[in-house]
Protein backbone atom coordinates (compact mmCIF):
# COMPACT_ATOMS: atom_id res chain seq x y z
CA UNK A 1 -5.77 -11.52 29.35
CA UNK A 2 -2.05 -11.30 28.73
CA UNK A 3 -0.49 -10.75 25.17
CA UNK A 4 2.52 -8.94 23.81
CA UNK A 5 3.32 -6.19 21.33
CA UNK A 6 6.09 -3.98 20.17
CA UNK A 7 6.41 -0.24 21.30
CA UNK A 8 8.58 2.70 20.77
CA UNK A 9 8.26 5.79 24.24
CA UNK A 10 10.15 8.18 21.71
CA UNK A 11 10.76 8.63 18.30
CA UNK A 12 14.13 7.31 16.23
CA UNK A 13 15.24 4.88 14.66
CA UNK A 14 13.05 1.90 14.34
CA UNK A 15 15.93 -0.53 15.69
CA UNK A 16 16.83 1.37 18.30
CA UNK A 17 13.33 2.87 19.66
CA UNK A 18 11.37 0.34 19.34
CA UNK A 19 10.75 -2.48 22.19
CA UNK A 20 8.82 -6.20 22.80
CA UNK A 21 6.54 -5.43 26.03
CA UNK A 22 3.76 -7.32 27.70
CA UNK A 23 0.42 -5.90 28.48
CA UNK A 24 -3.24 -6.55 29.85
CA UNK A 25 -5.92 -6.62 27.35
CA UNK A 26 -8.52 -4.75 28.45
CA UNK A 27 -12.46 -6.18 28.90
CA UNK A 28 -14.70 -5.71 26.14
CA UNK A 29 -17.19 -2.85 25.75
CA UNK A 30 -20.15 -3.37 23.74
CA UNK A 31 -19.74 -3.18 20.37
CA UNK A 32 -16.17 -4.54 20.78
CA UNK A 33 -13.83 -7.11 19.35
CA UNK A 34 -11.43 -9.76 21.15
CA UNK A 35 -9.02 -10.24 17.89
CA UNK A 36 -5.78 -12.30 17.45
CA UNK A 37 -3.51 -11.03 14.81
CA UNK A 38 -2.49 -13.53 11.96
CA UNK A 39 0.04 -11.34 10.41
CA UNK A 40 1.09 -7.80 9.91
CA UNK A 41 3.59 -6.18 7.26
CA UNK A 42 6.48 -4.11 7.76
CA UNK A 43 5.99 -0.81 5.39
CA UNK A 44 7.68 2.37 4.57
CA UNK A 45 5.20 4.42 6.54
CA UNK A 46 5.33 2.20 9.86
CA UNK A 47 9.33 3.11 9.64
CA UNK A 48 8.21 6.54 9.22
CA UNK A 49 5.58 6.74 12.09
CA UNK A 50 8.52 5.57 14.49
CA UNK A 51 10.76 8.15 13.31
CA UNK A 52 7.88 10.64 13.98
CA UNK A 53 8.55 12.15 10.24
CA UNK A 54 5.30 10.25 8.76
CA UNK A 55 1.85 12.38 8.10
CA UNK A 56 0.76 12.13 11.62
CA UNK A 57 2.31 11.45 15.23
CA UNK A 58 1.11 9.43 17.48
CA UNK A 59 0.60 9.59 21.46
CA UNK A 60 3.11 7.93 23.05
CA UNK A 61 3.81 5.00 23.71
CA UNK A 62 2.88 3.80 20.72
CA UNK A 63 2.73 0.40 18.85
CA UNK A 64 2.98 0.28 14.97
CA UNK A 65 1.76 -1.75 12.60
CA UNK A 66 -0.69 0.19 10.14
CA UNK A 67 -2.08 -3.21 8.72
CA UNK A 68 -2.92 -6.42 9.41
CA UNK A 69 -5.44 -9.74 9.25
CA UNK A 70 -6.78 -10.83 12.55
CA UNK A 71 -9.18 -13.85 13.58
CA UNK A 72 -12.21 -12.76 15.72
CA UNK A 73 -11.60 -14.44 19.30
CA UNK A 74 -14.54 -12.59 21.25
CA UNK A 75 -16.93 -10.47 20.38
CA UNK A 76 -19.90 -8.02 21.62
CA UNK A 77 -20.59 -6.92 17.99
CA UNK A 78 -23.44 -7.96 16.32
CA UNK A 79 -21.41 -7.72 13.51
CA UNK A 80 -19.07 -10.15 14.29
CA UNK A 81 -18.64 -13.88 15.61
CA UNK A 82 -15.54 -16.06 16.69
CA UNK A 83 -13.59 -17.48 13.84
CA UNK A 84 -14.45 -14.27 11.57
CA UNK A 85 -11.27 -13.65 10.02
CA UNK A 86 -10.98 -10.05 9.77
CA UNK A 87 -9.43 -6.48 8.33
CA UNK A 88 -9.07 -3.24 10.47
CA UNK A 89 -9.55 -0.23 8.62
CA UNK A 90 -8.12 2.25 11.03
CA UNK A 91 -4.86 1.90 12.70
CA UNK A 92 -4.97 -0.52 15.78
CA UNK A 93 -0.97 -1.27 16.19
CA UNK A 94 -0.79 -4.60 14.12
CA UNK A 95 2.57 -5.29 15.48
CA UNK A 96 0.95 -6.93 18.44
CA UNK A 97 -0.01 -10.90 19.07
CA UNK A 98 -3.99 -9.72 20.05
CA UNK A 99 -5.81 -5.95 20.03
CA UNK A 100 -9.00 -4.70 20.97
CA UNK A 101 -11.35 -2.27 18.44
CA UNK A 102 -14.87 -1.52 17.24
CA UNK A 103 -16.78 -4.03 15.42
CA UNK A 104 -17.51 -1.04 13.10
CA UNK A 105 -13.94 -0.61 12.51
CA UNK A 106 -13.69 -4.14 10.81
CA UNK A 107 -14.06 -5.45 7.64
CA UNK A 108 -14.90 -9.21 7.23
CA UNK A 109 -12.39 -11.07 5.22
CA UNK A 110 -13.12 -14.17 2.54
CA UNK A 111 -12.81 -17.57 3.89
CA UNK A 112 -10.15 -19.11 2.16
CA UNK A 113 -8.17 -15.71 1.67
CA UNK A 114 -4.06 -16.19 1.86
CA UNK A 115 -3.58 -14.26 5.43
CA UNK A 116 -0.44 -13.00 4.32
CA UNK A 117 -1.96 -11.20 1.67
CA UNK A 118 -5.07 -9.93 3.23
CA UNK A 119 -2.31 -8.41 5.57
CA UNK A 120 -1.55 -6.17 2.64
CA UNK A 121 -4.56 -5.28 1.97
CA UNK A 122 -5.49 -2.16 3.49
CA UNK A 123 -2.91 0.24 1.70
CA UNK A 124 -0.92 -0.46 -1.57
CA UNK A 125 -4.17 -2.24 -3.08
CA UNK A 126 -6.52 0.16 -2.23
CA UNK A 127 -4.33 2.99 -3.45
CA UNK A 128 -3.74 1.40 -6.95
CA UNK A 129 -7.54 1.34 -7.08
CA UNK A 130 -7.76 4.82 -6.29
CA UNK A 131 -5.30 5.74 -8.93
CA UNK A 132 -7.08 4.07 -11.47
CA UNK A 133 -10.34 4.77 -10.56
CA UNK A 134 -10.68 8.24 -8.43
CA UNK A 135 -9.27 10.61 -10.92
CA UNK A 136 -9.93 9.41 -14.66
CA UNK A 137 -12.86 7.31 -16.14
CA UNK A 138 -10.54 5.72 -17.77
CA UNK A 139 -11.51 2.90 -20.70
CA UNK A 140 -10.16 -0.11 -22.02
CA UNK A 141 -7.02 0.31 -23.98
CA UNK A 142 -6.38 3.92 -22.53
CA UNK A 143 -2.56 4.01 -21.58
CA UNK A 144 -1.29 4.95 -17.63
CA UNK A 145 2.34 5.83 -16.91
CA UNK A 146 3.86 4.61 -13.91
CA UNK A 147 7.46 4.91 -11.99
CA UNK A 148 8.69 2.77 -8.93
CA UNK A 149 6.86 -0.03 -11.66
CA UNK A 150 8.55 -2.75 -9.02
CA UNK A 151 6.62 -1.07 -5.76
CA UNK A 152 4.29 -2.32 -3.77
CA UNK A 153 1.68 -0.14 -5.17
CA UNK A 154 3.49 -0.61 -8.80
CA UNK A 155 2.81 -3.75 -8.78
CA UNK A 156 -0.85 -3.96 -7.52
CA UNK A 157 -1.67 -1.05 -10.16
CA UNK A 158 0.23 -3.30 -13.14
CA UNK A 159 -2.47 -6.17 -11.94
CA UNK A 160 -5.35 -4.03 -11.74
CA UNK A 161 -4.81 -2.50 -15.16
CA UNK A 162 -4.36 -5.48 -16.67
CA UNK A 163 -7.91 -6.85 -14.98
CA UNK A 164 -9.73 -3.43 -16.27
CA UNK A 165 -8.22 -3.73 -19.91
CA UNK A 166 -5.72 -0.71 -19.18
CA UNK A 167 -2.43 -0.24 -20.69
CA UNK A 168 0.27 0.33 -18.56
CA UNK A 169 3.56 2.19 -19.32
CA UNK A 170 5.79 0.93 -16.46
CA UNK A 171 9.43 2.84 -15.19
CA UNK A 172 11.91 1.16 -12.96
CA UNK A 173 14.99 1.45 -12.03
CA UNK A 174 16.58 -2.05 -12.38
CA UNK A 175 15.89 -2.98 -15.78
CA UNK A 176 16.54 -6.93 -15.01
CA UNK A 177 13.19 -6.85 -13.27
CA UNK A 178 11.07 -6.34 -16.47
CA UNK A 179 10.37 -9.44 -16.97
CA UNK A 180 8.42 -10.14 -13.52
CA UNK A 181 6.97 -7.19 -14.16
CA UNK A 182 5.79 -8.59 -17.90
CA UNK A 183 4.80 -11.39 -15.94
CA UNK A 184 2.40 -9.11 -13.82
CA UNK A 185 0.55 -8.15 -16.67
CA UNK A 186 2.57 -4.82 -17.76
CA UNK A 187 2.36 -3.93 -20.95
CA UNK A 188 5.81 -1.94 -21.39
CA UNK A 189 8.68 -1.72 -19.22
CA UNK A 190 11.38 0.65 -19.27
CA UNK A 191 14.37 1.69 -17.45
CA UNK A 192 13.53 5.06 -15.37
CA UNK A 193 15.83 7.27 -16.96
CA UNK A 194 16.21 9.35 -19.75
CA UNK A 195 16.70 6.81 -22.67
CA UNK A 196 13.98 4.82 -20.75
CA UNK A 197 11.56 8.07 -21.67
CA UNK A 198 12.34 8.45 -25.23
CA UNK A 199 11.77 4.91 -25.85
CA UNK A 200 8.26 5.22 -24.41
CA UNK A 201 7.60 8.33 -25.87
CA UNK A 202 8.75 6.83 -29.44
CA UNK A 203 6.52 3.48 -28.67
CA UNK A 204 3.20 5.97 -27.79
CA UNK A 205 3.91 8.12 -31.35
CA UNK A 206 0.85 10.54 -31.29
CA UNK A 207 -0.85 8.77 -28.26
CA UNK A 208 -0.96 9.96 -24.70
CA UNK A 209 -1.34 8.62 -21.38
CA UNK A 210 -4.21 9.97 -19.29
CA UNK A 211 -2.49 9.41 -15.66
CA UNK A 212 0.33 9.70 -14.62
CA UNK A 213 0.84 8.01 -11.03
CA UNK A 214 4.41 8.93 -9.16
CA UNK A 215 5.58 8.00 -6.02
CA UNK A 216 9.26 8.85 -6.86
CA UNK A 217 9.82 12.83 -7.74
CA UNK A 218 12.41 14.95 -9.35
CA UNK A 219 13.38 13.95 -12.78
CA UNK A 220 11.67 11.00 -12.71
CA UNK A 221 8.22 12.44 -12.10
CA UNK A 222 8.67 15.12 -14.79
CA UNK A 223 9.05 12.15 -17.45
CA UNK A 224 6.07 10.65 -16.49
CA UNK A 225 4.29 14.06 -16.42
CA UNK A 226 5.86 14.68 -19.95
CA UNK A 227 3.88 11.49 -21.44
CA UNK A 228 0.52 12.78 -20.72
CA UNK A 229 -1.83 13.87 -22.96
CA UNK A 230 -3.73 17.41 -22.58
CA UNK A 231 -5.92 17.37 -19.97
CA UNK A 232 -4.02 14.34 -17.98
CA UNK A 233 -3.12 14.40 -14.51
CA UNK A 234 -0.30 13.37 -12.56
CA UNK A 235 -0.79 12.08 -9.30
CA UNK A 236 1.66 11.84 -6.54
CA UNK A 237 1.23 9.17 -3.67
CA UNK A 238 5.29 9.02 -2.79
CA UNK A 239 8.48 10.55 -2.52
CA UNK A 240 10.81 8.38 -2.75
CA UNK A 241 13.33 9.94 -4.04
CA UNK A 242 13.09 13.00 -1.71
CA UNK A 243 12.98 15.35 -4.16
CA UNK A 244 10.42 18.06 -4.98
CA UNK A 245 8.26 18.01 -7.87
CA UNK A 246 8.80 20.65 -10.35
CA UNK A 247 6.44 21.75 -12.96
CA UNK A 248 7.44 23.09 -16.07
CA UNK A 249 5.04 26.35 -16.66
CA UNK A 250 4.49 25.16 -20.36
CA UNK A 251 2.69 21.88 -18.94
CA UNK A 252 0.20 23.23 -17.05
CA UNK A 253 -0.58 26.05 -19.39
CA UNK A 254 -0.45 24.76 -23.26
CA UNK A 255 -1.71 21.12 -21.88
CA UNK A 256 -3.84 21.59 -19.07
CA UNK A 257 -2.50 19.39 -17.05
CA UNK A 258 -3.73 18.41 -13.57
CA UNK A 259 -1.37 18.01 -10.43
CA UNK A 260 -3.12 15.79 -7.78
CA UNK A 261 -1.90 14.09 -4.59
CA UNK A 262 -3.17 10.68 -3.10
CA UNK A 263 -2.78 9.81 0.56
CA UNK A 264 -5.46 6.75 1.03
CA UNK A 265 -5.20 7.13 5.13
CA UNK A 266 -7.23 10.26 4.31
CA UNK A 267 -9.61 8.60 1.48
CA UNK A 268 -10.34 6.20 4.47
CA UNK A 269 -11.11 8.94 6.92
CA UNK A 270 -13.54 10.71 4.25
CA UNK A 271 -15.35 7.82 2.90
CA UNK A 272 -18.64 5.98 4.69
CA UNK A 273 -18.88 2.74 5.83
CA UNK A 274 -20.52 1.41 2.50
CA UNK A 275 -17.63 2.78 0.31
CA UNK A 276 -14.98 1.17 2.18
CA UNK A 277 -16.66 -2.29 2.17
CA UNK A 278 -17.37 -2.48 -1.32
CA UNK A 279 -13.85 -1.42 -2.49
CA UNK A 280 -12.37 -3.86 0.10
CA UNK A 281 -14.89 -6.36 -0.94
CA UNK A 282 -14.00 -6.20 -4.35
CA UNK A 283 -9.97 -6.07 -3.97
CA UNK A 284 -10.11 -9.26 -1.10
CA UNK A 285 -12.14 -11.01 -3.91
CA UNK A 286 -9.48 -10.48 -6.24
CA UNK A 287 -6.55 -11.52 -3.45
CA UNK A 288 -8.73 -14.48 -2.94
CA UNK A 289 -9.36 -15.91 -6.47
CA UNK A 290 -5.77 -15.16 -7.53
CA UNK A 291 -5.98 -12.15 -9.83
CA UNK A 292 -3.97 -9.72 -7.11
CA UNK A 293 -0.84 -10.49 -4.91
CA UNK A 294 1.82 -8.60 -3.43
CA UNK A 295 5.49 -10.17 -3.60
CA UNK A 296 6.52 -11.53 0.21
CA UNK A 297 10.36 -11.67 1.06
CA UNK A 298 10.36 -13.46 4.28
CA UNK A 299 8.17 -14.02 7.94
CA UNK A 300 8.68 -13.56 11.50
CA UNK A 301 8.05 -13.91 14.80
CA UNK A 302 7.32 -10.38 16.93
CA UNK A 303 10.22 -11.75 18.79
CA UNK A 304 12.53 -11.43 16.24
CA UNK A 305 11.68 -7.88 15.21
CA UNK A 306 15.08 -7.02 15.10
CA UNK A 307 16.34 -9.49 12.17
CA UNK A 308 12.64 -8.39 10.42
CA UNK A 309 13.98 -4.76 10.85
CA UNK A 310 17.45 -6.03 9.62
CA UNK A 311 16.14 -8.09 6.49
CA UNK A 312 14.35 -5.16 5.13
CA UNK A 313 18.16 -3.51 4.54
CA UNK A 314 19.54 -6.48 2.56
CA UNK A 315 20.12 -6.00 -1.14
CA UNK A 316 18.28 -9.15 -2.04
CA UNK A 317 15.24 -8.67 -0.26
CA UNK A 318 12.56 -9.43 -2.93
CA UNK A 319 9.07 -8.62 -1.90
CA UNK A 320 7.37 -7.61 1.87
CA UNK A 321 8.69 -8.71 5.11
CA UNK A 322 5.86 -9.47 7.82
CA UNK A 323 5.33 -10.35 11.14
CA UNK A 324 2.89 -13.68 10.86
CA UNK A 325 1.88 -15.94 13.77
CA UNK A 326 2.69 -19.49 12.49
């Protein structure tokens, strides 16, 4: 069977590298699974992997695409049957019209589930859950800080907070966006900057936060980190900014604080099959009955890769651009 995907023989940049090719599918092995791919989203760490500057490098050639929702075409799984609409939980190069993995490397998808979200699912969801959940028993009422509010992840973690009865205190750098965020479910937004942090830390009084979740660095971090309580811990799962994170000696030894890192490829890798399926189980459930969305900017075509790659650039983008078979 003939499909098509996009694939980069060297690392660079994404416009430049990367290329539409056809290719044979090859026949299925038992335990396999025919799939087409619905849609696929266009992240930070895909633009990374192409670069060759993300976490890990591929073999090349390589195709990217570190999530998508696929529809089961053929099958020699016992696990699966045509129709299944479906999730990958390793890397199988979503950027492609059809691929070929393990039924054990699925995870079945609710009927009636919006594919362009369950795209999304895989990564910014599951980390927000893992930053509320992995570090901190945290209880209803108990306040989280938060930068890069208007993220991805920011956004998923303002949703989820709101659904556990947490309190979020939410940093971003475009103040005119704190009202979608209110919308979300944030609690309080405030402009990541210095005035930004006094207002929070004047709203809080002689409360704390317990977490602390950045995914920006430099300055930014360090006001997040300041808003914790003793014992807290600040978790980094980005670097947006580039910049390193530096910790004040008088942090870590008058309030015990905790310095973590969150990478959920690696949460994936480490967990068993039973983990992954009930967190995914529980977050598509969520996707499906409304509760959790991520913001989408715009849909293509593979074919048209190069005004997806150019869209992500524009000022006005607002929300996740995606590949989606229409």
């Amino acid at each position: 069977m003939k499909s098509r995907h996009l694939v980069f023989s060297q690392f660079g940049v994404p416009g430049t590298v990367l290329k539409p090719e056809a290719f044979t599918l090859p026949p299925l092995k038992r335990g396999e699974v025919l799939l087409e791919i619905q849609a696929s989203p266009i992240n930070p760490a895909d633009l990374n992997f192409i670069e060759g500057t993300y976490g890990v490098k591929p073999e090349l050639p390589a195709t990217p695409g570190m999530e998508c929702v696929a529809t089961v075409l053929e099958s020699q799984s016992k696990l699966f049957s045509p129709g299944d609409s479906v999730m990958p939980i390793s890397r199988i190069g979503g950027w492609a019209d059809h691929a070929v993995t393990h039924g054990q490397n699925l995870i079945r998808i609710p009927t009636g589930t919006d594919p362009l979200q369950a795209a999304m699912l895989r990564v910014n969801p599951a980390t927000a859950l893992l930053l509320l959940t992995h570090f901190e028993s945290l209880q209803a009422g108990d306040w989280v800080a938060l930068n890069a509010a208007n993220s991805g992840v920011g956004q998923c973690t303002i949703q989820l907070a709101k659904h556990m009865g947490i309190r979020t205190l939410c940093f971003l750098r475009n103040p005119s966006l704190a009202h979608d965020l209110k919308k979300l479910g944030a609690t309080e937004v405030f402009e990541d900057s210095p005035t930004g942090y006094s207002e929070a830390l004047e709203l809080l009084g002689k409360d704390r936060a317990k977490l602390a979740f950045n995914a920006v660095g430099g300055d930014s971090a360090l006001r997040i980190m300041k808003l914790l309580g003793p014992g807290g811990t600040h978790i980094t799962y980005g670097a947006m900014a580039k910049k390193p994170l530096t910790v004040p000696n008088g942090l870590l030894i008058f309030q015990d604080l905790r310095v973590r890192g969150l990478w959920v490829t690696q949460w994936i890798r480490n967990s068993d099959s039973s983990t992954l399926t009930e967190a995914y189980a529980m977050l598509a459930e969520l996707i499906r009955s409304g509760k959790l969305a991520q913001k989408v900017d715009s849909t293509f075509d593979l074919s048209d890769f190069s005004e997806a790659l150019t869209r992500l650039e524009q000022r006005d983008r607002a929300g996740k651009v995606l590949f989606h078979k229409k």
